[in-house]
C-alpha atoms as a PDB file:
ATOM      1  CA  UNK A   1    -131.723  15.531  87.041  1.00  0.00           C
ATOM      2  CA  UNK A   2    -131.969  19.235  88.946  1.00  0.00           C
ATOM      3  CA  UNK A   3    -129.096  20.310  86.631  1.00  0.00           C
ATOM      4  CA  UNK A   4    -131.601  19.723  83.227  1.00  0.00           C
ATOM      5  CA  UNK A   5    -134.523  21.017  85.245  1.00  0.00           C
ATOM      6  CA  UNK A   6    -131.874  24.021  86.116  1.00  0.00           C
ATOM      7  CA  UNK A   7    -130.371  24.778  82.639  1.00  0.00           C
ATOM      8  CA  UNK A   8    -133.725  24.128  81.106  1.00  0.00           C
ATOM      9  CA  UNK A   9    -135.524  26.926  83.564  1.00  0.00           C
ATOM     10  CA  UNK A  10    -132.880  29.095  82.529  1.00  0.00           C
ATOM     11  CA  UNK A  11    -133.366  28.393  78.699  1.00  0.00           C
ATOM     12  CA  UNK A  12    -136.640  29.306  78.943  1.00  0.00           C
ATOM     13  CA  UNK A  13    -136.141  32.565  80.561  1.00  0.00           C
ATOM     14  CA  UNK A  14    -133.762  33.665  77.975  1.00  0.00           C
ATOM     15  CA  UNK A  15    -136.302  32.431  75.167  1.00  0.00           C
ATOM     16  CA  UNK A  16    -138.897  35.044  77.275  1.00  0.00           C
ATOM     17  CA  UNK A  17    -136.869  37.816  78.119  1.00  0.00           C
ATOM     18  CA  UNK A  18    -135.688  37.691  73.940  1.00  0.00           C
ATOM     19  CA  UNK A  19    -139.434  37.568  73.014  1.00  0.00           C
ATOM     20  CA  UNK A  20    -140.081  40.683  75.538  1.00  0.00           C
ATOM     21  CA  UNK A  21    -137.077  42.758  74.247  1.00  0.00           C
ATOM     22  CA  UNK A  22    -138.631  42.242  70.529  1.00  0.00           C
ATOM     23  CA  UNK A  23    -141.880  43.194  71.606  1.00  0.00           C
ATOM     24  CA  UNK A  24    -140.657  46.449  73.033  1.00  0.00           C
ATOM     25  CA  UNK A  25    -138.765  46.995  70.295  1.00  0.00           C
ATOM     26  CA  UNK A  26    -141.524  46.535  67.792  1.00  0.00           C
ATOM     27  CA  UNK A  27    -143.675  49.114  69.318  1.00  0.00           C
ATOM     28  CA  UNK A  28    -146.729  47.737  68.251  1.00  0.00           C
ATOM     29  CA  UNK A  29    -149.977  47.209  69.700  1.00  0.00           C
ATOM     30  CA  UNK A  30    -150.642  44.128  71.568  1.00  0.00           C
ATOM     31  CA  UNK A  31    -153.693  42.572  70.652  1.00  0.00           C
ATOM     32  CA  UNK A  32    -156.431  42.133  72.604  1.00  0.00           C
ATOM     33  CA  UNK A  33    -154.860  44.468  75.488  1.00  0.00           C
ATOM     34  CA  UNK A  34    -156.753  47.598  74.486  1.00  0.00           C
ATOM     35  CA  UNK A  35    -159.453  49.377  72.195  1.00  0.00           C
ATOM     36  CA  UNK A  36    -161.942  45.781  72.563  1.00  0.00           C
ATOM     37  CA  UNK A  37    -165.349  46.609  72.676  1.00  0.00           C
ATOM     38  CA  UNK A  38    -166.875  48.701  75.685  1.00  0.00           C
ATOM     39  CA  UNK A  39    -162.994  49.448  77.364  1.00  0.00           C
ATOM     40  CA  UNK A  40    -163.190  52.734  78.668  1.00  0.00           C
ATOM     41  CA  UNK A  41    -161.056  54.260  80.809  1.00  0.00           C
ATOM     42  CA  UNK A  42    -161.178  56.020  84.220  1.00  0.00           C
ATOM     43  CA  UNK A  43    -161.898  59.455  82.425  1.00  0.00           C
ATOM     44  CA  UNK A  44    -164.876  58.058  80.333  1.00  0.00           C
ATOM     45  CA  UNK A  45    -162.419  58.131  76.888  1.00  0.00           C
ATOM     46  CA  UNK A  46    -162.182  54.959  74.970  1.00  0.00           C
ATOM     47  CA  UNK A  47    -159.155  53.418  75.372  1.00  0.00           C
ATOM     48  CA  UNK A  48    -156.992  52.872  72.273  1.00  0.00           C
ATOM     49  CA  UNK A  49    -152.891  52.416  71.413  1.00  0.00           C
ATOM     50  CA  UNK A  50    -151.523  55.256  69.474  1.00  0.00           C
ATOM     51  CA  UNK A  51    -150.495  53.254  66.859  1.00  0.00           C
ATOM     52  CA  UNK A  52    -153.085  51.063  66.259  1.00  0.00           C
ATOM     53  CA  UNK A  53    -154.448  51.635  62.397  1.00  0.00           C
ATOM     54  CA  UNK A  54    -157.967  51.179  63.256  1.00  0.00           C
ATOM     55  CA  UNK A  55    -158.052  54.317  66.388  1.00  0.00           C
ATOM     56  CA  UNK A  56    -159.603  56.977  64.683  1.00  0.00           C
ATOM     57  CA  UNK A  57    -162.275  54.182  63.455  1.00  0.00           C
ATOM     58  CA  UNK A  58    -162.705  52.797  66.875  1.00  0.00           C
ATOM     59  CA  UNK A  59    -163.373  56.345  68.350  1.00  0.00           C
ATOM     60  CA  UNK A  60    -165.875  57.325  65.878  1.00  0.00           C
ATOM     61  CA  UNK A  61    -167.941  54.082  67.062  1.00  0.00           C
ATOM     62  CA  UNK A  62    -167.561  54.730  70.459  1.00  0.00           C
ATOM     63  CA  UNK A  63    -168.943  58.126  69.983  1.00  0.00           C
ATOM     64  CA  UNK A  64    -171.423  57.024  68.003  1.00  0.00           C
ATOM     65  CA  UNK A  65    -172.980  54.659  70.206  1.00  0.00           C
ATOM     66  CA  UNK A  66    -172.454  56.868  73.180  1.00  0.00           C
ATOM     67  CA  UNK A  67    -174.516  59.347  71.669  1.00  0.00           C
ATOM     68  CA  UNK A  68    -177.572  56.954  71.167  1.00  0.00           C
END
């Protein structure tokens, strides 16, 4: 019985450590991590990836509702 629970632990670490190599490898944005509505960082700058399509959009919301 401990060698499943064992061999099964260890199958699901490789299944997670293959998921996080792919994710770094994909270089996208994760979802829901940054850019949401009212995240701004320590410097008073929205937060937003790089990458993500919608940045320049985001920022020029930001902005706009900062300056109202």
């Amino acid at each position: 019985m401990l060698t499943i629970f064992i061999i099964t632990l260890i199958v699901f670490g490789i299944a997670m450590l293959i998921m996080a190599i792919g994710v770094m490898f994909s270089r996208r944005c994760l979802h829901g991590s940054c850019g949401g509505e009212g995240v701004i960082g320590p410097d008073g700058e929205l937060v937003t990836c790089p990458d993500c399509p919608r940045r320049k959009e985001k920022a020029a919301q930001a902005e706009k509702a900062r300056g109202m």
